[in-house]
Protein backbone atom coordinates (compact mmCIF):
# COMPACT_ATOMS: atom_id res chain seq x y z
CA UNK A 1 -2.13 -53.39 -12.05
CA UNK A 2 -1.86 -49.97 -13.05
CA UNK A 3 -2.10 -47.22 -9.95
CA UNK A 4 -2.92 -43.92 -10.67
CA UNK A 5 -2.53 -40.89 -8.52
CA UNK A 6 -4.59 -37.98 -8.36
CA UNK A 7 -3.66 -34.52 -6.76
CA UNK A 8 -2.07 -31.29 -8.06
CA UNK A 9 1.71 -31.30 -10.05
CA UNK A 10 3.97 -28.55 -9.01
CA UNK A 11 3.22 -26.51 -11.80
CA UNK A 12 -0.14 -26.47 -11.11
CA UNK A 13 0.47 -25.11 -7.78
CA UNK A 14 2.87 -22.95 -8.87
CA UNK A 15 0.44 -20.72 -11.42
CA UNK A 16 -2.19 -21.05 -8.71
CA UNK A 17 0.42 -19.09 -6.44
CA UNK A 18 1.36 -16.65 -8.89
CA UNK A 19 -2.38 -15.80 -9.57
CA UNK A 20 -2.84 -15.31 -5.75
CA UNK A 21 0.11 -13.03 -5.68
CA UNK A 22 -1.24 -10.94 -8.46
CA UNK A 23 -4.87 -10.36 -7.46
CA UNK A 24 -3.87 -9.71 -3.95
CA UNK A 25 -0.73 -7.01 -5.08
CA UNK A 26 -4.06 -5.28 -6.87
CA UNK A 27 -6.45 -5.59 -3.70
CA UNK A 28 -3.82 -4.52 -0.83
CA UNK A 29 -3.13 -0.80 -2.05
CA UNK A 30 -6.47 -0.02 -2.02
CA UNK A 31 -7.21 -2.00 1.27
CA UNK A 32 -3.78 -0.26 3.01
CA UNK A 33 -5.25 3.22 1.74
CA UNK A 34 -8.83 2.84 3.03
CA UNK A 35 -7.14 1.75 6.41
CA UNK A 36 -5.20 5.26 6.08
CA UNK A 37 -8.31 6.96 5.35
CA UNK A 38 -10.01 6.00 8.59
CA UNK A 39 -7.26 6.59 10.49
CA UNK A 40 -7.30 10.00 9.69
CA UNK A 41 -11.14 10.26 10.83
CA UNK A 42 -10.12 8.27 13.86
CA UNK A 43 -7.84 11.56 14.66
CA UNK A 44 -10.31 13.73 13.58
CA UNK A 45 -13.34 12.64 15.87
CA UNK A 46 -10.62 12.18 18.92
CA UNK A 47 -9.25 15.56 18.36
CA UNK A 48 -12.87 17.04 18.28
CA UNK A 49 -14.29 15.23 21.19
CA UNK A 50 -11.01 16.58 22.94
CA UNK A 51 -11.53 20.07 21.45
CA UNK A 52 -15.51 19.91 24.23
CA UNK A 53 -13.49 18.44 26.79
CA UNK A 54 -11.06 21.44 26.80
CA UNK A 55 -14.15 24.03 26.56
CA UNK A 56 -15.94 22.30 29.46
CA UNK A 57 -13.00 22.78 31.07
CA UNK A 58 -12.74 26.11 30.54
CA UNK A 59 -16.60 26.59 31.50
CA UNK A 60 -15.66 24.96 34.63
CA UNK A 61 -12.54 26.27 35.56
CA UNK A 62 -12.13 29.89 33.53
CA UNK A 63 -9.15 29.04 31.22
CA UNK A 64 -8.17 26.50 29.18
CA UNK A 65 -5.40 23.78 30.99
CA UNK A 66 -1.92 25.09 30.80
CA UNK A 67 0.88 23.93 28.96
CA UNK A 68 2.46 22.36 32.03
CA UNK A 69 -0.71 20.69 33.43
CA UNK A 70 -1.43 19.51 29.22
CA UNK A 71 -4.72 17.37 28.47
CA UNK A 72 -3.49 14.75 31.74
CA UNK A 73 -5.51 17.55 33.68
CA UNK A 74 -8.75 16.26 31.84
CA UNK A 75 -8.93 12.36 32.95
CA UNK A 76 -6.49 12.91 36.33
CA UNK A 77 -8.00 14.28 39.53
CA UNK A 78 -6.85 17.43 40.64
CA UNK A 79 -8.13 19.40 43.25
CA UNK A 80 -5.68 21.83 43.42
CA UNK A 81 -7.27 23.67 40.39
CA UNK A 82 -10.40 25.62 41.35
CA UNK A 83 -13.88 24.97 39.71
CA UNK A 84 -12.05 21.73 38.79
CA UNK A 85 -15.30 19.53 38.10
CA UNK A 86 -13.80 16.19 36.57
CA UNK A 87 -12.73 14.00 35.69
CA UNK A 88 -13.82 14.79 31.91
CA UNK A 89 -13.16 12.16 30.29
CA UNK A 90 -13.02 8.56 31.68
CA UNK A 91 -9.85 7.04 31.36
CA UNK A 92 -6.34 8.39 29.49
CA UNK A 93 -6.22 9.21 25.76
CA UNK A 94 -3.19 7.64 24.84
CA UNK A 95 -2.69 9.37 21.67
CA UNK A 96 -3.83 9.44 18.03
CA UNK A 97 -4.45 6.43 14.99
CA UNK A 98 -0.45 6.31 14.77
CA UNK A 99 0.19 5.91 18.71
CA UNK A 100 1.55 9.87 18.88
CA UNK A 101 0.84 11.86 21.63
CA UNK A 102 -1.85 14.93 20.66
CA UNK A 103 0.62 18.14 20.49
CA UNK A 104 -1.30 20.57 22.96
CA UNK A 105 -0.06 24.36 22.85
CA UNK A 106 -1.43 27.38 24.81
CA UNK A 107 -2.18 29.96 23.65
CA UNK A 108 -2.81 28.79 19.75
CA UNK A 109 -1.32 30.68 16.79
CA UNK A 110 -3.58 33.27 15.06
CA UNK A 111 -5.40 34.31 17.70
CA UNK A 112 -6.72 30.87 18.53
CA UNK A 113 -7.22 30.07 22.47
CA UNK A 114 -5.22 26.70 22.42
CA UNK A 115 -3.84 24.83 19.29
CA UNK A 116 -4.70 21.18 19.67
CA UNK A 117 -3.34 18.77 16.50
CA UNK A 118 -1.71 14.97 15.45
CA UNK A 119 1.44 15.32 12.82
CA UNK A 120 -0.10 12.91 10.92
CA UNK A 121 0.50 9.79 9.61
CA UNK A 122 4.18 10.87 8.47
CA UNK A 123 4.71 12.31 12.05
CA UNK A 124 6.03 15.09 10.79
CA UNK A 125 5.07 19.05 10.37
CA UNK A 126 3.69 19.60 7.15
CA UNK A 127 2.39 16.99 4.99
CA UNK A 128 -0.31 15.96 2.07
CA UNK A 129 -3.54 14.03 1.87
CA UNK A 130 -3.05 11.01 4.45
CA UNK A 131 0.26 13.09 5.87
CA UNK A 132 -0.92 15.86 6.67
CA UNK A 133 -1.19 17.56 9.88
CA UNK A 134 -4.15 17.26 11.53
CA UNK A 135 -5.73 20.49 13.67
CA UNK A 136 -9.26 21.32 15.58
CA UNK A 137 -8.85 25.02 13.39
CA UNK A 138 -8.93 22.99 9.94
């Protein structure tokens, strides 16, 4: 009685492997830069929607939050401030798409009021495309 066995060899697996490997080290570059793409707009919209927070502020309280008090002043309760009318935003921002803490300044460069901006996905000052620094002025 002859048995035979039906399944895959080795080899067969093998090329099936290989072929996975190769479609997917075409797919994942563009995948991993489309996911570096919307973190930048991720940054973008947060640093925006912090950019009203800071002018109600001001509307509310005549300047823009110092330096020293920094953006905890917009979802922490402080009464000590006067005109203080928050919170203004509903719970902490814990930073941008890279887990970085927004860099707040006051007062901005070139005549700005405040400078309000993420390094990036590099982290660092300076930077190209998907590395570059990202500002409320740009």
């Amino acid at each position: 009685m002859k048995y035979k066995k039906s399944g895959f060899t080795l080899i067969e697996l093998l090329v099936v492997i290989v072929i996975i490997a190769l479609l997917s080290s075409l797919v994942a570059p563009k995948f991993f830069g489309k996911l570096d793409n919307a973190k930048v707009k991720t940054t973008k919209a947060q640093i925006e929607m912090l950019s009203t927070t800071l002018d109600a502020f001001r509307l509310d309280v005549g300047r823009y939050p110092t330096v020293e008090e920094g953006l905890k002043v917009l979802w922490v309760k402080s009464s000590d401030i006067k005109g203080w009318n928050g919170a203004y935003l509903p719970k902490k921002v814990k930073g941008d798409a890279w887990e970085r803490e927004f860099i707040y300044k006051v007062p901005g460069k070139d005549g700005n009021p405040y400078d309000l901006y993420s390094l990036g996905a590099d982290g660092e000052v300076g930077g190209e495309k998907d590395k570059a620094d990202i500002s409320i002025w740009e």
